[in-house]
Protein backbone atom coordinates (compact mmCIF):
# COMPACT_ATOMS: atom_id res chain seq x y z
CA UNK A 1 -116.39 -48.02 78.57
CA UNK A 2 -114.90 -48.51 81.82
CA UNK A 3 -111.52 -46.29 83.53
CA UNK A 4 -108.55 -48.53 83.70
CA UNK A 5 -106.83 -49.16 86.59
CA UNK A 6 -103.34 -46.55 85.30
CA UNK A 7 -106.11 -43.89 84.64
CA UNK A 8 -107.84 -44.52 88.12
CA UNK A 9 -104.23 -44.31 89.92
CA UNK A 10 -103.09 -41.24 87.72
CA UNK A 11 -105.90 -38.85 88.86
CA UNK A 12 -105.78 -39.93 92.64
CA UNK A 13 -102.10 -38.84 92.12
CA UNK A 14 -103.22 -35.31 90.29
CA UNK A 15 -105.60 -34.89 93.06
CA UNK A 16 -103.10 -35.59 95.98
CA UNK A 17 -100.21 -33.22 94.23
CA UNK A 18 -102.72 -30.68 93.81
CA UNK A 19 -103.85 -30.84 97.42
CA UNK A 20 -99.54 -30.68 98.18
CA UNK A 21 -99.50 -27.67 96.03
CA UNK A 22 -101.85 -26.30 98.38
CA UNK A 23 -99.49 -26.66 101.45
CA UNK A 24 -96.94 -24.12 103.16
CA UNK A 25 -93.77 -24.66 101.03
CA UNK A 26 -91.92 -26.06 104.35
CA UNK A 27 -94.76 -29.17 104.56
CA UNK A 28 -94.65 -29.87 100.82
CA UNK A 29 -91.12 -31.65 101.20
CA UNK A 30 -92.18 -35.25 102.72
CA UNK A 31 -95.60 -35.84 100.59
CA UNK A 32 -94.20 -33.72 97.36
CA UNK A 33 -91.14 -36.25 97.39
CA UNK A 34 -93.07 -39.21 97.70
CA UNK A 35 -95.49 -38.12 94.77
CA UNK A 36 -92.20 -36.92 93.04
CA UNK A 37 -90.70 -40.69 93.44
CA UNK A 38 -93.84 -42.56 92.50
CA UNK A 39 -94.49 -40.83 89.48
CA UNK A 40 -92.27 -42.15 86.99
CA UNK A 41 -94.04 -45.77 88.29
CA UNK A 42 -97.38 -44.61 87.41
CA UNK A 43 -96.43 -43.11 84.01
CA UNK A 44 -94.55 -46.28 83.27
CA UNK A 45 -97.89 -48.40 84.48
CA UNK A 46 -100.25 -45.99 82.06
CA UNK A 47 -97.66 -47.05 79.54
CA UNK A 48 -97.95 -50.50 79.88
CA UNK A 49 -101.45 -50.44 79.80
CA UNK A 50 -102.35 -47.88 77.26
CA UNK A 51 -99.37 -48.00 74.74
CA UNK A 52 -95.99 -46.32 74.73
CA UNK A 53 -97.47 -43.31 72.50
CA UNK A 54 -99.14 -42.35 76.19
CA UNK A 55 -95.57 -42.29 77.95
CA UNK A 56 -94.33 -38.30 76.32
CA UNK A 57 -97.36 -36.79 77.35
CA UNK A 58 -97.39 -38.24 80.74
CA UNK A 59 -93.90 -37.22 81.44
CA UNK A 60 -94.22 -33.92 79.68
CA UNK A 61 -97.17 -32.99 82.20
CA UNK A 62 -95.03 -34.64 85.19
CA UNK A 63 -92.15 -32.41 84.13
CA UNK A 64 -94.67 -29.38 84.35
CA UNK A 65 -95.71 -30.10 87.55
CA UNK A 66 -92.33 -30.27 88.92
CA UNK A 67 -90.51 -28.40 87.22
CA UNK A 68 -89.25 -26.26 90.33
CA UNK A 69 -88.06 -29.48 91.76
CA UNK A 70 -86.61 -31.08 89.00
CA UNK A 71 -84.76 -28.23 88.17
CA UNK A 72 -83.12 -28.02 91.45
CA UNK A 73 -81.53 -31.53 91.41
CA UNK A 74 -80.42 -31.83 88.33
CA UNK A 75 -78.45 -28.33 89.39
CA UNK A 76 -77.23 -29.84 92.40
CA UNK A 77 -76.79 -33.27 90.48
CA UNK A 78 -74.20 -31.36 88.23
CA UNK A 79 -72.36 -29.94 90.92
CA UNK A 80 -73.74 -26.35 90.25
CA UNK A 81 -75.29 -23.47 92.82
CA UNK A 82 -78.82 -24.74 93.42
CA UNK A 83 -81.04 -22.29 95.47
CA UNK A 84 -83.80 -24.27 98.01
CA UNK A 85 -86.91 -22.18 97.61
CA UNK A 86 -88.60 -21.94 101.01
């Protein structure tokens, strides 16, 4: 049995987010973004290639992972107090 191509792409990204994690919060911004951003495009691509059934647990364990973040937009995306953690 061979790795797919999604699979392949999915744990360079767990690798390079865990390597982020690993950064002073004020140099996380720029490369935690990008990962943030490119996520949702290689969930969607393990979805197309492994079934839709994959999609919920992909974006459960992206919402996990960036929770912090996500949290903080969709504060400041409703027009509430959102704190910046530094």
């Amino acid at each position: 049995m061979s790795l797919s191509l999604s699979i392949a792409i999915a744990a360079i990204w767990v690798l390079a987010s865990t390597c982020v994690a690993f950064l002073p919060m004020r140099r996380q911004y720029l490369p935690g973004g990008t990962l943030m951003l490119s996520a949702p495009l290689v969930i969607l691509f393990i979805g197309y290639q492994h079934g839709w059934i994959w999609l919920v647990p992909a974006f459960l364990a992206f919402g996990s992972m960036y929770r912090n973040p996500l949290r903080y937009f969709l504060r400041k995306w409703r027009g509430l107090e959102a704190e910046r953690i530094e």
